[in-house]
C-alpha atoms as a PDB file:
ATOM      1  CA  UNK A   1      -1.004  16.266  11.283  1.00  0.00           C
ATOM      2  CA  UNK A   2      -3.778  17.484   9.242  1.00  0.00           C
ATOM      3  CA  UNK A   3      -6.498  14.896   7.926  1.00  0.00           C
ATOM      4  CA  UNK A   4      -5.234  15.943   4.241  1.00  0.00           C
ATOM      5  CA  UNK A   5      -1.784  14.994   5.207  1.00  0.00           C
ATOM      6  CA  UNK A   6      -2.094  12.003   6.543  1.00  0.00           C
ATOM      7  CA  UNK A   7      -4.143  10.976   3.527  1.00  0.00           C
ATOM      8  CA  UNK A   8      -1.269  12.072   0.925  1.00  0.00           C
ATOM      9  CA  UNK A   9       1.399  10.278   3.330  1.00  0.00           C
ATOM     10  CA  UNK A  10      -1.465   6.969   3.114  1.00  0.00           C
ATOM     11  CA  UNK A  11      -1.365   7.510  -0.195  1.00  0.00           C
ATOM     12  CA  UNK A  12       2.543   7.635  -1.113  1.00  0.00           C
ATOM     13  CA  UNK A  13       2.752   4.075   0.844  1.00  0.00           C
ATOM     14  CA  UNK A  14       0.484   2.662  -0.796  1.00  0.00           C
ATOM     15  CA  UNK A  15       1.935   3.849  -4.153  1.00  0.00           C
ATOM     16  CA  UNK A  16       5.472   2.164  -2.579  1.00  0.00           C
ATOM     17  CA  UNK A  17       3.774  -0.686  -1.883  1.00  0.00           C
ATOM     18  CA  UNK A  18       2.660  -1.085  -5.403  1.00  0.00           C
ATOM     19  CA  UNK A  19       6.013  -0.887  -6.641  1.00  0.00           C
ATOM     20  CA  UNK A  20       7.739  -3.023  -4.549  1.00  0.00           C
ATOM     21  CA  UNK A  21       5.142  -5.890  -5.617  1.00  0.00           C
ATOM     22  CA  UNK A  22       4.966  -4.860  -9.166  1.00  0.00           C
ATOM     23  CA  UNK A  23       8.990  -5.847  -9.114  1.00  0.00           C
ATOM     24  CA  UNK A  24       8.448  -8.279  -7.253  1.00  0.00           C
ATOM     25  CA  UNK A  25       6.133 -10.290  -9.319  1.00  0.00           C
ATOM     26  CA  UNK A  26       9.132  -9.444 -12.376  1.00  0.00           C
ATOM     27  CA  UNK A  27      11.533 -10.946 -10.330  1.00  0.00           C
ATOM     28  CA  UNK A  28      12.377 -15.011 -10.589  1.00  0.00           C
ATOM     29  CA  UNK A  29      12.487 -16.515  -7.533  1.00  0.00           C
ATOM     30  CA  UNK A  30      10.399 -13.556  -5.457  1.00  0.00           C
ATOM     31  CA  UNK A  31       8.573 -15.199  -1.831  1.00  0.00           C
ATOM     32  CA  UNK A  32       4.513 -15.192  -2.932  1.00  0.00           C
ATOM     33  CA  UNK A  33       4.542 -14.991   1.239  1.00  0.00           C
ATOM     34  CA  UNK A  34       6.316 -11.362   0.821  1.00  0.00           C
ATOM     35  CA  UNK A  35       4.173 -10.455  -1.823  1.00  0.00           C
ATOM     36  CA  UNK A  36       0.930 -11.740  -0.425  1.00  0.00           C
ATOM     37  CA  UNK A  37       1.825  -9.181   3.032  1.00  0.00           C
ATOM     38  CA  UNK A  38       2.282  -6.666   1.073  1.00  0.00           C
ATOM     39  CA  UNK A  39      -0.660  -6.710  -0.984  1.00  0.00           C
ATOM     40  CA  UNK A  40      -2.470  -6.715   2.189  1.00  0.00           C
ATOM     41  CA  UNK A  41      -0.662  -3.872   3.740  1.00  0.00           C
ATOM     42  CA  UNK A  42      -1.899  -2.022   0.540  1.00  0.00           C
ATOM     43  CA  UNK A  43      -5.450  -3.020   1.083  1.00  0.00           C
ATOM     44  CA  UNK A  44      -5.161  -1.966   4.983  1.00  0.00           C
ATOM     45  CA  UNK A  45      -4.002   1.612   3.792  1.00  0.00           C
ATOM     46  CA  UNK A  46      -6.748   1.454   1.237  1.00  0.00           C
ATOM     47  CA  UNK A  47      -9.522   0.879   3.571  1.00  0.00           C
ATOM     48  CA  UNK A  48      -7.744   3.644   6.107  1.00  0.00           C
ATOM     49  CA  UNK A  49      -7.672   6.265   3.215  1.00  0.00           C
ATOM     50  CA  UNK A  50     -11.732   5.557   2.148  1.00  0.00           C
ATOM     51  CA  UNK A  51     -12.350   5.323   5.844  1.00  0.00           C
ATOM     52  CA  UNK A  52     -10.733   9.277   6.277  1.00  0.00           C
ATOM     53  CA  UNK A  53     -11.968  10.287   3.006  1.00  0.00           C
ATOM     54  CA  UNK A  54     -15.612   9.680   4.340  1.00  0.00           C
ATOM     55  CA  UNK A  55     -14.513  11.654   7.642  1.00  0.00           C
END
């Protein structure tokens, strides 16, 4: 897997990851403890992406 790749498939998790906590935070009744691990999750792959990007 090329550096480039494994940056776009970074990428298209985090973008998940925002989605699933943009609904999330719609939704009534939605765990804050679910939300909070996914928020970091996205900052993990954020970090990881900058980190390659510098590479």
């Amino acid at each position: 897997m090329t550096v480039t790749s494994h940056i776009a498939e970074l990428k298209k998790k985090h973008e998940h990851l925002s989605d699933m906590v943009a609904q999330a935070q719609r939704a009534p009744g939605s765990s804050d403890l679910q939300i909070a691990e996914w928020k970091k999750q996205k900052l993990k792959i954020k970090e990881e992406i900058s980190r390659l990007q510098q590479v």
